[in-house]
PDB file of N, CA and C in Angstrom:
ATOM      1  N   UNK A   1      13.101  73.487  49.675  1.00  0.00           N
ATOM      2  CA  UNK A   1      14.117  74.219  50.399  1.00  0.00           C
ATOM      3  C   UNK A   1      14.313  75.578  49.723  1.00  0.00           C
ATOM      4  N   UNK A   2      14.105  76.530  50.428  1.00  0.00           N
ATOM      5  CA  UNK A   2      14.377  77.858  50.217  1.00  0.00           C
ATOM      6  C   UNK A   2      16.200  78.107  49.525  1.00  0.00           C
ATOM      7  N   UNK A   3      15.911  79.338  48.160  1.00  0.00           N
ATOM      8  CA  UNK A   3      17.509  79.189  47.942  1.00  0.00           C
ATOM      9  C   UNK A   3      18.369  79.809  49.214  1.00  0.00           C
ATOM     10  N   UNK A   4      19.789  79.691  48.640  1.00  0.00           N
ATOM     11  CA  UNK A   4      20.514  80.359  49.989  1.00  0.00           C
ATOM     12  C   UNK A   4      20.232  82.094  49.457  1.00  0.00           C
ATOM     13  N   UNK A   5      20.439  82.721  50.609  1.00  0.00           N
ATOM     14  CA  UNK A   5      20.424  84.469  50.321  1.00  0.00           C
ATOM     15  C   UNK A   5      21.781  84.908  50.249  1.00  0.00           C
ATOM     16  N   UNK A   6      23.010  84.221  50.035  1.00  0.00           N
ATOM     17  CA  UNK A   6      24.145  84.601  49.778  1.00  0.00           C
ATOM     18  C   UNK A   6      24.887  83.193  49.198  1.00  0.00           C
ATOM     19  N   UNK A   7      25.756  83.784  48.163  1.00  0.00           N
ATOM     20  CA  UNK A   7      26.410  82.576  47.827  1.00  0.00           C
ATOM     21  C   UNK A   7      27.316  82.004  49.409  1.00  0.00           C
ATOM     22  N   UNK A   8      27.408  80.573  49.586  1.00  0.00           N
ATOM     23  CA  UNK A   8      28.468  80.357  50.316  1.00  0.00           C
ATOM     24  C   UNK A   8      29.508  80.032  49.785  1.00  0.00           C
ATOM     25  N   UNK A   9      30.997  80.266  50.840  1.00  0.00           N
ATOM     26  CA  UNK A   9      32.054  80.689  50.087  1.00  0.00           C
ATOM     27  C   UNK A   9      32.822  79.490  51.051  1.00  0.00           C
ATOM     28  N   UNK A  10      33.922  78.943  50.324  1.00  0.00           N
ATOM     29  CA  UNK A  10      34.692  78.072  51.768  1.00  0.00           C
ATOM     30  C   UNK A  10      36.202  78.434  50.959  1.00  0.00           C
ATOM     31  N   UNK A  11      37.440  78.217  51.728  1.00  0.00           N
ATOM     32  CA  UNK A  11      38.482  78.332  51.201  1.00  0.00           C
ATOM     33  C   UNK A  11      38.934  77.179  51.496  1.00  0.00           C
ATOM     34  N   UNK A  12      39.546  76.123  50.750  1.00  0.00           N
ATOM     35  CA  UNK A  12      40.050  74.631  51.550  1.00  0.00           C
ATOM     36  C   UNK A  12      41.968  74.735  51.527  1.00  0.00           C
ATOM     37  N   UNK A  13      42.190  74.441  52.651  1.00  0.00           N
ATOM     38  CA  UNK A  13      43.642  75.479  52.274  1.00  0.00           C
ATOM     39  C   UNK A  13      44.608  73.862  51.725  1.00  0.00           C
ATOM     40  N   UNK A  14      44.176  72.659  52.636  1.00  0.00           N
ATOM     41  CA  UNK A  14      45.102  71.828  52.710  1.00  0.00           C
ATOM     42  C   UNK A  14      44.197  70.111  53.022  1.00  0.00           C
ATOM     43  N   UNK A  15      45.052  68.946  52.543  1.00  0.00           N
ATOM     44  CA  UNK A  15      44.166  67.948  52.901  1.00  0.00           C
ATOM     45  C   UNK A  15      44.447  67.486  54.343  1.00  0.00           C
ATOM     46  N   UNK A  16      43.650  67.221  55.428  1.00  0.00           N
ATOM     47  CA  UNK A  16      44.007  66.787  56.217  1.00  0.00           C
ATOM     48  C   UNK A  16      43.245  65.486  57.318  1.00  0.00           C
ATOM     49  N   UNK A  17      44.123  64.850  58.140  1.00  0.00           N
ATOM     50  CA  UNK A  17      43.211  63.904  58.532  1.00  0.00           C
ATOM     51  C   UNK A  17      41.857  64.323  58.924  1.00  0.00           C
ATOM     52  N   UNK A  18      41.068  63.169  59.249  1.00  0.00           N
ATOM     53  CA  UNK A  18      39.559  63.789  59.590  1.00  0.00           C
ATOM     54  C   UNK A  18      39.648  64.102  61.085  1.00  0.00           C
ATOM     55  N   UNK A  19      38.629  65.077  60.876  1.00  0.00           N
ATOM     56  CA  UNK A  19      38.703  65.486  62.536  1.00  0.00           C
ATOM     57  C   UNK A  19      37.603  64.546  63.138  1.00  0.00           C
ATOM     58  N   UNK A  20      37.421  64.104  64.777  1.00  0.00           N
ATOM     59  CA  UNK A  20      36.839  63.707  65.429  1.00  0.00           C
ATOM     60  C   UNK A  20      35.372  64.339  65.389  1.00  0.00           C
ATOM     61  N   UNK A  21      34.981  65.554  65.268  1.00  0.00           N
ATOM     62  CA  UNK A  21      33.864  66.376  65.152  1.00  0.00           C
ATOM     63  C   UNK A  21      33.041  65.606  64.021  1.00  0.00           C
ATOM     64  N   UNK A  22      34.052  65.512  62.681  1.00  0.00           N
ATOM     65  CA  UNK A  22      33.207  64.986  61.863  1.00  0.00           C
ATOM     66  C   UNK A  22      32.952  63.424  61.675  1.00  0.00           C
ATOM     67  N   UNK A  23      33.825  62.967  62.545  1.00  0.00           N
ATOM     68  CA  UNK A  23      33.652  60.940  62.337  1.00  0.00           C
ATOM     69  C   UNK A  23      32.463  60.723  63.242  1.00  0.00           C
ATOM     70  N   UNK A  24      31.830  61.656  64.204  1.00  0.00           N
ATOM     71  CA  UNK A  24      30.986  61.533  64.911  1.00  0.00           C
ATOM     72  C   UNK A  24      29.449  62.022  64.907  1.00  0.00           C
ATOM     73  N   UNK A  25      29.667  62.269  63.186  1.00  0.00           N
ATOM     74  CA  UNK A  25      28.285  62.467  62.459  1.00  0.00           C
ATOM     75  C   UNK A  25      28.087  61.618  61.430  1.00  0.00           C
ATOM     76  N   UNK A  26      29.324  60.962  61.481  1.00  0.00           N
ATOM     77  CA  UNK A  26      29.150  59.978  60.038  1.00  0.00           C
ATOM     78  C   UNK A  26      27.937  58.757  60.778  1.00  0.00           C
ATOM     79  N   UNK A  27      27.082  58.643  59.066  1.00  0.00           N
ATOM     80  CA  UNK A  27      26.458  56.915  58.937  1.00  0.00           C
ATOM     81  C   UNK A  27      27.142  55.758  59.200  1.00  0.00           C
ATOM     82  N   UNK A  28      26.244  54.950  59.855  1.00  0.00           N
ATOM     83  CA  UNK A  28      27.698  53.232  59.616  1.00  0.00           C
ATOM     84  C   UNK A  28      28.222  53.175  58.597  1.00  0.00           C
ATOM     85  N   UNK A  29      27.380  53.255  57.604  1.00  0.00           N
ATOM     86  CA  UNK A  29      27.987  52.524  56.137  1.00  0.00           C
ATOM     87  C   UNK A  29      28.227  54.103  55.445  1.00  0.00           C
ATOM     88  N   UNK A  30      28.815  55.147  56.387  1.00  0.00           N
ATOM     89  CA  UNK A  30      29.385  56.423  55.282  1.00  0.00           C
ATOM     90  C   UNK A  30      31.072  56.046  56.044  1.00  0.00           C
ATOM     91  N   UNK A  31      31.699  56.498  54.636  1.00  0.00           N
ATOM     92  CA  UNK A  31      33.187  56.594  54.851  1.00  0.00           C
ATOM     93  C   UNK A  31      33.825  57.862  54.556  1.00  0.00           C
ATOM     94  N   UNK A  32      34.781  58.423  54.907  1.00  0.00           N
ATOM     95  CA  UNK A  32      35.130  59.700  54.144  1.00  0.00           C
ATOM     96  C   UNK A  32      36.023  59.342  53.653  1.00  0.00           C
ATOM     97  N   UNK A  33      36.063  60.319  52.196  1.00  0.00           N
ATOM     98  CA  UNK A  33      37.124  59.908  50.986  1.00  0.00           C
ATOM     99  C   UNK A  33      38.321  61.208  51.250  1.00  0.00           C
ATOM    100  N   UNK A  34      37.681  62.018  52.069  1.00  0.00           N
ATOM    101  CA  UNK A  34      38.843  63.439  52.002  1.00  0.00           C
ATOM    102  C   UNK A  34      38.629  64.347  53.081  1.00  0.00           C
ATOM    103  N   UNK A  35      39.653  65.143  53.500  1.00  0.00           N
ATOM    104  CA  UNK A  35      38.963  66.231  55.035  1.00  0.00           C
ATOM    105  C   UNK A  35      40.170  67.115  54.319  1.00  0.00           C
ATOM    106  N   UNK A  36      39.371  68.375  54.509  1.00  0.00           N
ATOM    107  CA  UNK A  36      40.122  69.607  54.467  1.00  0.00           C
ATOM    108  C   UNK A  36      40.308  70.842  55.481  1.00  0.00           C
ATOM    109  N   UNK A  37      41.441  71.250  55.593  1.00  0.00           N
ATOM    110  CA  UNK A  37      41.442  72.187  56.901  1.00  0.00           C
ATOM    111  C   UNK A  37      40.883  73.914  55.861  1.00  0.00           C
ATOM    112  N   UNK A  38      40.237  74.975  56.492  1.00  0.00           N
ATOM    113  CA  UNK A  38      40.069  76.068  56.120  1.00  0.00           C
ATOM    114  C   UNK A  38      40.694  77.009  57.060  1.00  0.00           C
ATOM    115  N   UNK A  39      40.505  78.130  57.263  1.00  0.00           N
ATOM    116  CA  UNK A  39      41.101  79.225  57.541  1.00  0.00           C
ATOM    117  C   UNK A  39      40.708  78.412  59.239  1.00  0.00           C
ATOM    118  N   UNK A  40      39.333  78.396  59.604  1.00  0.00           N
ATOM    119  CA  UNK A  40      39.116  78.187  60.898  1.00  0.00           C
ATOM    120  C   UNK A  40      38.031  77.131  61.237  1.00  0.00           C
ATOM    121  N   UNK A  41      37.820  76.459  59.949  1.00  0.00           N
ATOM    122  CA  UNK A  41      36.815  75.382  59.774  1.00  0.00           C
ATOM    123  C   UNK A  41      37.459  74.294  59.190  1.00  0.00           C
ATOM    124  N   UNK A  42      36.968  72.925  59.158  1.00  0.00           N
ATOM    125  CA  UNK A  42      37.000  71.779  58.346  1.00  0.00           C
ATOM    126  C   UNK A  42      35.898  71.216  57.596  1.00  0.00           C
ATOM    127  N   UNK A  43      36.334  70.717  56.322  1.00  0.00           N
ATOM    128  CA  UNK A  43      35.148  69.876  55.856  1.00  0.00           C
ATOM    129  C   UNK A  43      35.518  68.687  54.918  1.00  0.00           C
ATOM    130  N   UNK A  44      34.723  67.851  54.744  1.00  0.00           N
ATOM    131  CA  UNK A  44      35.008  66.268  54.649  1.00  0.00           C
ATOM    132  C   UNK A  44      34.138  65.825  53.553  1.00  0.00           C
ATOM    133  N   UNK A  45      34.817  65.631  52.416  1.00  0.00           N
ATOM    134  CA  UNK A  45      33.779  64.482  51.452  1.00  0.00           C
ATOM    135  C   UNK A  45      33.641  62.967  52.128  1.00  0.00           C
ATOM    136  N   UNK A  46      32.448  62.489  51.986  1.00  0.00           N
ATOM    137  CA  UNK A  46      32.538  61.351  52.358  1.00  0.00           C
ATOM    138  C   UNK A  46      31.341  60.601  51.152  1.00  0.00           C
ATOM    139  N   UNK A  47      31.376  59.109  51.129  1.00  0.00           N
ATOM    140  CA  UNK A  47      30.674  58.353  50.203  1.00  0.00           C
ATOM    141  C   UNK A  47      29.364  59.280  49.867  1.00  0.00           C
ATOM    142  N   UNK A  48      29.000  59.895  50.431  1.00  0.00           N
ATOM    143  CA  UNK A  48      27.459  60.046  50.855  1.00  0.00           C
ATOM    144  C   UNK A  48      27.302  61.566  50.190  1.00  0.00           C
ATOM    145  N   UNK A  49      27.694  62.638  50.951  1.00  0.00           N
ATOM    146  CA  UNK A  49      27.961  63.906  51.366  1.00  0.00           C
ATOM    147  C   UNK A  49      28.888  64.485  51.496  1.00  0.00           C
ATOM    148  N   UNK A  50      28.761  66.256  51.232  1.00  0.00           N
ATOM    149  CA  UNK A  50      29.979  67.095  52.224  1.00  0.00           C
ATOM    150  C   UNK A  50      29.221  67.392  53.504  1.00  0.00           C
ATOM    151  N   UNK A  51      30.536  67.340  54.300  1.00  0.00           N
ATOM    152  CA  UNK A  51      30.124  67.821  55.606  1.00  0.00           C
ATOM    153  C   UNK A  51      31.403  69.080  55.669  1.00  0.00           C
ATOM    154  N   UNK A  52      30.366  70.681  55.816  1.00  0.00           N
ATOM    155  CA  UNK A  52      30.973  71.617  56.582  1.00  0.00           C
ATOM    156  C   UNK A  52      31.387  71.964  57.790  1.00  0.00           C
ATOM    157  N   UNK A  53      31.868  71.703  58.448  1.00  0.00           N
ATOM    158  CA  UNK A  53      32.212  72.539  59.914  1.00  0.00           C
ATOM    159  C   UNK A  53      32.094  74.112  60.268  1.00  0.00           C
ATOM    160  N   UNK A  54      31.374  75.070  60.460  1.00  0.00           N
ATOM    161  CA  UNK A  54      31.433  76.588  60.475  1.00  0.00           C
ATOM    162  C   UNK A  54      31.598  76.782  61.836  1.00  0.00           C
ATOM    163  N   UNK A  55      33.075  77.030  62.456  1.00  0.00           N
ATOM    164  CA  UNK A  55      33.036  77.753  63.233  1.00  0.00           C
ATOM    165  C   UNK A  55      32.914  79.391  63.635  1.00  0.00           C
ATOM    166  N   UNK A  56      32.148  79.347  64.262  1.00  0.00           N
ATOM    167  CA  UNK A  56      31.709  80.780  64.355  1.00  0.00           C
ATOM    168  C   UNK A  56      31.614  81.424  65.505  1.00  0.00           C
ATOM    169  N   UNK A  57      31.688  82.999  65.900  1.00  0.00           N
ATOM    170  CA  UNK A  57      32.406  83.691  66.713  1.00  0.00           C
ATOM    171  C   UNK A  57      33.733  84.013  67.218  1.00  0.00           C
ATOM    172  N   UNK A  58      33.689  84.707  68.589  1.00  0.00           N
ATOM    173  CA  UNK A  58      34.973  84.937  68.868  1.00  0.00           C
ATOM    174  C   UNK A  58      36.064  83.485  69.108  1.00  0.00           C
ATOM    175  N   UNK A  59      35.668  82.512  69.763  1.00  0.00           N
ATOM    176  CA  UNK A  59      36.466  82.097  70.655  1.00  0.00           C
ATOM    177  C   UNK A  59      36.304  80.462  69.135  1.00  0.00           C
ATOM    178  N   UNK A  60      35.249  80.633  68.539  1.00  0.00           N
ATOM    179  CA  UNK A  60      35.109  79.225  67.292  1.00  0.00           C
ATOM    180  C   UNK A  60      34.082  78.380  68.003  1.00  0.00           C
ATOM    181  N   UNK A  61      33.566  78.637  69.452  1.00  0.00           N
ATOM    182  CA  UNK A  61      32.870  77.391  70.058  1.00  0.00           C
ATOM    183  C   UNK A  61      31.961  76.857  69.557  1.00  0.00           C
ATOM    184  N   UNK A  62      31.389  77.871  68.916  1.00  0.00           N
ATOM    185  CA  UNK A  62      29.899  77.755  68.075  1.00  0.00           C
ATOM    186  C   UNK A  62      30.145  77.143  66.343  1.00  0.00           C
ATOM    187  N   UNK A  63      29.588  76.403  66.559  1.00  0.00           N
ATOM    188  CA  UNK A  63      29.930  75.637  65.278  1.00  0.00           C
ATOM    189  C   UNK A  63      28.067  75.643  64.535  1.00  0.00           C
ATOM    190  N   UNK A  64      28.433  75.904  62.674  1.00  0.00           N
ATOM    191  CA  UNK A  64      27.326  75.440  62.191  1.00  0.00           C
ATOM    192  C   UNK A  64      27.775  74.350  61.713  1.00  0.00           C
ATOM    193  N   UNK A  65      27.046  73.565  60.959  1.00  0.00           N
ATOM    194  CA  UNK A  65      27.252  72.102  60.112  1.00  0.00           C
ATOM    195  C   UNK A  65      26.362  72.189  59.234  1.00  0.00           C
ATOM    196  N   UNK A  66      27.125  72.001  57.903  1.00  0.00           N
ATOM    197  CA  UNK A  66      26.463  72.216  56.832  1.00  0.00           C
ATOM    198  C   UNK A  66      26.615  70.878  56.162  1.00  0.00           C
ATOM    199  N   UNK A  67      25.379  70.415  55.488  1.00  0.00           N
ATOM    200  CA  UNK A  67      25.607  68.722  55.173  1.00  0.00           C
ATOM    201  C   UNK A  67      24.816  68.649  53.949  1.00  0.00           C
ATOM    202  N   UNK A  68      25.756  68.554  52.482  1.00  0.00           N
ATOM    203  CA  UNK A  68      25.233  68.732  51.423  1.00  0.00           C
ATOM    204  C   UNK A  68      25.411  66.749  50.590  1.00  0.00           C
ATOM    205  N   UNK A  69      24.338  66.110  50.620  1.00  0.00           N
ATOM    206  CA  UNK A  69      23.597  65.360  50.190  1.00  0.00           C
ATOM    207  C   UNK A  69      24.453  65.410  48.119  1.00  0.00           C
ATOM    208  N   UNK A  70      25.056  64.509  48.062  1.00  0.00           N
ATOM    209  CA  UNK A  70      25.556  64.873  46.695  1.00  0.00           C
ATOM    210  C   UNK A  70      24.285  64.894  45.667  1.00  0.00           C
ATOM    211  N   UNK A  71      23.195  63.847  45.965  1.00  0.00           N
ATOM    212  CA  UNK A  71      22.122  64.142  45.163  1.00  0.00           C
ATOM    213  C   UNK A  71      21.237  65.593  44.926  1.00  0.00           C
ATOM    214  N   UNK A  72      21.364  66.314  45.866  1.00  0.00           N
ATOM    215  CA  UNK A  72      21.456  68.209  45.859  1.00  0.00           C
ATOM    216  C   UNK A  72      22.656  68.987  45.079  1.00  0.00           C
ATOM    217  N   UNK A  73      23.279  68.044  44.109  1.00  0.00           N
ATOM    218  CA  UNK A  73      24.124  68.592  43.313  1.00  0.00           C
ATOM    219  C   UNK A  73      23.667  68.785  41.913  1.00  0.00           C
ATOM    220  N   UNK A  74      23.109  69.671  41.061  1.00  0.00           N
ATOM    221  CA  UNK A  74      22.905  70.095  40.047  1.00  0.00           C
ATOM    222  C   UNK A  74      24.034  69.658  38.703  1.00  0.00           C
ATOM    223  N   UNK A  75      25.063  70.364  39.357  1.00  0.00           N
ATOM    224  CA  UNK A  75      25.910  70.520  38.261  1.00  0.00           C
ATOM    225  C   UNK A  75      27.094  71.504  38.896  1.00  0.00           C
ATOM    226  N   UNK A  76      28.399  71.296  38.424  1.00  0.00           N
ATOM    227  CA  UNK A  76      29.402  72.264  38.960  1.00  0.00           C
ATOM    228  C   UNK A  76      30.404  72.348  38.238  1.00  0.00           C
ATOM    229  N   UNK A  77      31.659  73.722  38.314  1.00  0.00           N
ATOM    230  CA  UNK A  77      32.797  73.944  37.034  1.00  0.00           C
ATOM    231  C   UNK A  77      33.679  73.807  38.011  1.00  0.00           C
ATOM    232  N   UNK A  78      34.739  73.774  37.484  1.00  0.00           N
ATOM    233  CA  UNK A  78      36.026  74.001  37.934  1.00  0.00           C
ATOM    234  C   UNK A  78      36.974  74.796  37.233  1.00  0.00           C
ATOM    235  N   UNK A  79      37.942  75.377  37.916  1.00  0.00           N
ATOM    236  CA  UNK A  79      38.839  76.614  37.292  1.00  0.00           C
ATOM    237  C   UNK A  79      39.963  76.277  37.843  1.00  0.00           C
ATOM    238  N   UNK A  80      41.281  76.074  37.277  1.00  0.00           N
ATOM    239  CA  UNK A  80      42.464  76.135  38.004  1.00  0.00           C
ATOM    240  C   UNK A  80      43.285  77.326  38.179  1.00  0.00           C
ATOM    241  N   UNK A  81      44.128  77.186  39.016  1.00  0.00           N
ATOM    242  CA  UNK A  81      44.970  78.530  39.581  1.00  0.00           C
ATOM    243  C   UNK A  81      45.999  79.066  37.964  1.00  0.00           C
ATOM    244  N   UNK A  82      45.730  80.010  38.024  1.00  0.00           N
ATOM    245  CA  UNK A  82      46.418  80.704  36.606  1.00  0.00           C
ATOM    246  C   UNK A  82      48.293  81.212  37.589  1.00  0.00           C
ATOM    247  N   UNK A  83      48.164  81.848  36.360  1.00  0.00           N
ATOM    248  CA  UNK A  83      49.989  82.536  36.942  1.00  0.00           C
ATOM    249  C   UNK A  83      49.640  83.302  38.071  1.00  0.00           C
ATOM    250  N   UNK A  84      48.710  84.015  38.407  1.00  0.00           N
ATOM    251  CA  UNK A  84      48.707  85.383  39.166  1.00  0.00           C
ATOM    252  C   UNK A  84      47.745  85.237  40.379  1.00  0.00           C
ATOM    253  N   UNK A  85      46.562  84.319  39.530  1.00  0.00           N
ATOM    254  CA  UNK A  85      45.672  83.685  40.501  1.00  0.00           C
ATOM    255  C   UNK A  85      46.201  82.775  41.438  1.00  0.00           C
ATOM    256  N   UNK A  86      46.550  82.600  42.763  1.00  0.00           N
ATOM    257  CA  UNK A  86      46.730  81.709  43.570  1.00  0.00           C
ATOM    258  C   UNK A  86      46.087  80.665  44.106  1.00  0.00           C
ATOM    259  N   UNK A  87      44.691  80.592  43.818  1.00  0.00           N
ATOM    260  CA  UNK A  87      43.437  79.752  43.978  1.00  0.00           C
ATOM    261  C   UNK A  87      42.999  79.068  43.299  1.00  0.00           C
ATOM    262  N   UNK A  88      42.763  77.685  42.727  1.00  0.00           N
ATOM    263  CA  UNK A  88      41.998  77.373  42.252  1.00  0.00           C
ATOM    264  C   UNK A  88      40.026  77.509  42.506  1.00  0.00           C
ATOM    265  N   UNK A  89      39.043  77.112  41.932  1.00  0.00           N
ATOM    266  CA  UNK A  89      38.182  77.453  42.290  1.00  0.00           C
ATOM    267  C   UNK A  89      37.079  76.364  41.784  1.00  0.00           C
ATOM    268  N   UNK A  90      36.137  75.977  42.714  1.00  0.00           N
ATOM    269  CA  UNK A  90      35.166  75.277  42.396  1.00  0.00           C
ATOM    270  C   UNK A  90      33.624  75.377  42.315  1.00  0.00           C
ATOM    271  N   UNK A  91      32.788  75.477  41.625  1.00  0.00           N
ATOM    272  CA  UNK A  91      31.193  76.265  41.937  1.00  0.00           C
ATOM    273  C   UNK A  91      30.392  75.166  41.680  1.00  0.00           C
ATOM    274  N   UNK A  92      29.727  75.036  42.974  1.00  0.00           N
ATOM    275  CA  UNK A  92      28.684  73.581  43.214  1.00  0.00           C
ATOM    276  C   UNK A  92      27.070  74.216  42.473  1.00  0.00           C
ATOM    277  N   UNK A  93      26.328  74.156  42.058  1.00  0.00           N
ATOM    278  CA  UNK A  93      24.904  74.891  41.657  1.00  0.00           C
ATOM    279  C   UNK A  93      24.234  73.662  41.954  1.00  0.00           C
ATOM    280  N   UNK A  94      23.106  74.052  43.597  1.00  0.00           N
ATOM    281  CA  UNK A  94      22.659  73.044  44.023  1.00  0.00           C
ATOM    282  C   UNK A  94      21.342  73.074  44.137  1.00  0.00           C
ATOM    283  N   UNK A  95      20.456  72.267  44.558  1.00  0.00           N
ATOM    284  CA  UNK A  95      19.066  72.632  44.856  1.00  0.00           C
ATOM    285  C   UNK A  95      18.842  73.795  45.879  1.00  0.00           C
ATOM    286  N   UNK A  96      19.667  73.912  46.681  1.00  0.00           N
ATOM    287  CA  UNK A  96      19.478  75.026  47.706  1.00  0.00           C
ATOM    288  C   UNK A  96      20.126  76.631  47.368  1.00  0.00           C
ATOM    289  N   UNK A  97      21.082  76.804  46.417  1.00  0.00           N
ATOM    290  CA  UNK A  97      21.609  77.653  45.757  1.00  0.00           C
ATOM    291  C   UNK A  97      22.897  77.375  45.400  1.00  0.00           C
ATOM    292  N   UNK A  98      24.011  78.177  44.817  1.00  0.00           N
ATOM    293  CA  UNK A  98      25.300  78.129  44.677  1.00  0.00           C
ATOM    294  C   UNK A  98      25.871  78.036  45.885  1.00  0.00           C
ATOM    295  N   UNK A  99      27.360  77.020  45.583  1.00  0.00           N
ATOM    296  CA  UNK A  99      28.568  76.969  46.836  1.00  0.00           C
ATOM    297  C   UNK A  99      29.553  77.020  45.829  1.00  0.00           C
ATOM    298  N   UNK A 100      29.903  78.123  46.378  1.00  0.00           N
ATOM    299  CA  UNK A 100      31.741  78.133  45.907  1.00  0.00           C
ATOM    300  C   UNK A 100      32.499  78.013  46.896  1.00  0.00           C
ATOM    301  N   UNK A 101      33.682  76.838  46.163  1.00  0.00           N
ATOM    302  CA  UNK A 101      34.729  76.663  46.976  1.00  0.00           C
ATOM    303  C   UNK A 101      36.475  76.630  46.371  1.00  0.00           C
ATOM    304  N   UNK A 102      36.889  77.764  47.127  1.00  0.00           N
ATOM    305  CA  UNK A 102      38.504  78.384  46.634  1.00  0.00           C
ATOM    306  C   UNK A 102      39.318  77.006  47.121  1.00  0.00           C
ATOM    307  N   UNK A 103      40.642  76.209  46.331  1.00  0.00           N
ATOM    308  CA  UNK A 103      41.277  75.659  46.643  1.00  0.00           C
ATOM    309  C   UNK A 103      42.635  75.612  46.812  1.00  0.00           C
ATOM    310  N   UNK A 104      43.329  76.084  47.746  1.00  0.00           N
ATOM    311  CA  UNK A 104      44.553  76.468  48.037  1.00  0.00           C
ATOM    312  C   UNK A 104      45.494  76.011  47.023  1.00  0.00           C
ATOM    313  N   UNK A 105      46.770  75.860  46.752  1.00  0.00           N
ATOM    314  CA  UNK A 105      47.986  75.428  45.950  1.00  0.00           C
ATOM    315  C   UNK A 105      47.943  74.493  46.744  1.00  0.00           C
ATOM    316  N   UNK A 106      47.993  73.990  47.455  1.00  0.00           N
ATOM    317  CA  UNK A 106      48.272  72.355  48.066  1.00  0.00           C
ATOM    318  C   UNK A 106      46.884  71.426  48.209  1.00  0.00           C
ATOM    319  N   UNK A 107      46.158  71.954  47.678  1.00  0.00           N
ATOM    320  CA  UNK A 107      44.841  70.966  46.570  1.00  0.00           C
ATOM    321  C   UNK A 107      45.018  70.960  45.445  1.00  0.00           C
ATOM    322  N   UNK A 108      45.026  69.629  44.895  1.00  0.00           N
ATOM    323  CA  UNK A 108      44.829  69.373  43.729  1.00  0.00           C
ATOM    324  C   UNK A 108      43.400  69.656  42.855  1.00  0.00           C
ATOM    325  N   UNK A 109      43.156  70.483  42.162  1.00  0.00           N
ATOM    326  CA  UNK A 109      42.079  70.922  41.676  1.00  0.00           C
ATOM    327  C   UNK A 109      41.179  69.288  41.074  1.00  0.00           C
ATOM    328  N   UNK A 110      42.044  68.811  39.980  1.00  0.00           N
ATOM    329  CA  UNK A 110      42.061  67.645  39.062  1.00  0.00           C
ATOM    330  C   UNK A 110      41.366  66.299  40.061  1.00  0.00           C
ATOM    331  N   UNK A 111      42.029  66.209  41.237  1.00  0.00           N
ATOM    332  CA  UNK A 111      41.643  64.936  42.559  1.00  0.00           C
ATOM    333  C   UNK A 111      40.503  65.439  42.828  1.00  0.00           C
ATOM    334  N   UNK A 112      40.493  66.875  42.745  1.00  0.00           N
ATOM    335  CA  UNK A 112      39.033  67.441  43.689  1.00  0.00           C
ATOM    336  C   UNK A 112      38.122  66.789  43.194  1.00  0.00           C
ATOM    337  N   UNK A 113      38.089  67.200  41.639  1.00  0.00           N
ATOM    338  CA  UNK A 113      36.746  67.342  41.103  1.00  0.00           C
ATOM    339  C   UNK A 113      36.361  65.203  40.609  1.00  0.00           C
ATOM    340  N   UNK A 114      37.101  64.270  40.798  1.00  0.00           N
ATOM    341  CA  UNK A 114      37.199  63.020  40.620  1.00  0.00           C
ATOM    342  C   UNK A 114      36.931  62.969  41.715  1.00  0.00           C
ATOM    343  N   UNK A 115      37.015  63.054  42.726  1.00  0.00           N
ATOM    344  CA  UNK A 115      35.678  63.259  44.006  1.00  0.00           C
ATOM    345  C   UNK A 115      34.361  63.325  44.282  1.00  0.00           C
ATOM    346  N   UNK A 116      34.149  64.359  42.931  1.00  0.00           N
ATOM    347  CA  UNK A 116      32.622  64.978  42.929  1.00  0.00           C
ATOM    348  C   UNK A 116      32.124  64.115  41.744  1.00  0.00           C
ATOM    349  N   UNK A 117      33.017  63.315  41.004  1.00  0.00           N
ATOM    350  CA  UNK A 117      32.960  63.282  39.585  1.00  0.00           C
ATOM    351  C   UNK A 117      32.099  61.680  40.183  1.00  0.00           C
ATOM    352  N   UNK A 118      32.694  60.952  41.331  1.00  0.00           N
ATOM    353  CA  UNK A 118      32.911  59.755  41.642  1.00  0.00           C
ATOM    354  C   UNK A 118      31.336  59.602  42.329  1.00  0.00           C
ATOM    355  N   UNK A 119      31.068  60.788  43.078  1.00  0.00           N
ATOM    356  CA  UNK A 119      30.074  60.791  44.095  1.00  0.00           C
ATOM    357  C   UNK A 119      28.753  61.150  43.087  1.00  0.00           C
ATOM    358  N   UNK A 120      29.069  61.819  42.340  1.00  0.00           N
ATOM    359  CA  UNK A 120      27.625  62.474  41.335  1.00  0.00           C
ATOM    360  C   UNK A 120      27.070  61.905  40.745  1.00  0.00           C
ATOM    361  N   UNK A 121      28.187  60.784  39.795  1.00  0.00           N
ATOM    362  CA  UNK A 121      27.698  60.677  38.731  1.00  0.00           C
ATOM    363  C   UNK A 121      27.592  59.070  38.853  1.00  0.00           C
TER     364      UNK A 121
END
């Protein structure tokens, strides 16, 4: 797999139920452990994988789906939100290139990464 030509970037603002879009890509035997809403997208840890939602254009109809395989996980840091910083921050380094992902004040940075910690390792 070719690297990516830009880092990808996601902002996860909040946890929220799973959306229908994504229960309808899941495996039998995949479950999701978490769904997050973004500015205009969702995305979902589940046993298996993340699943991105990219809506894209004017109106959002157009959706990409991005589906990262935790075994395509290298290695990743985490940073929490400082005084000034409002974001926490997470950087995936994968077989396909870097994903960074910003985590709002109403993510727990600490839950996040016991997510990734659970699925990786």
């Amino acid at each position: 797999m070719n690297e990516l030509s830009s880092k990808l970037t996601w902002t996860f603002l909040e946890e929220i139920e799973t959306p229908k879009i994504i229960k309808d890509l899941l495996l039998e035997d995949e479950l999701v452990v978490s769904s997050y809403k973004t500015l205009r997208d969702t995305a979902s840890f589940t046993n298996k994988r993340i699943i991105v939602i990219d809506s894209q254009g004017i109106t959002g109809k157009k959706k990409e789906i991005y589906s990262l395989p935790y075994q395509s996980v290298n290695m990743w840091s985490t940073e929490n939100a400082g005084t000034l910083d409002l974001n926490s921050e997470v950087e995936l380094w994968t077989r396909a290139g870097n994903i960074k992902i910003k985590l709002g004040r109403q993510v727990d940075v600490r839950q996040f990464e016991g997510i990734l910690a659970r699925a990786c390792l």
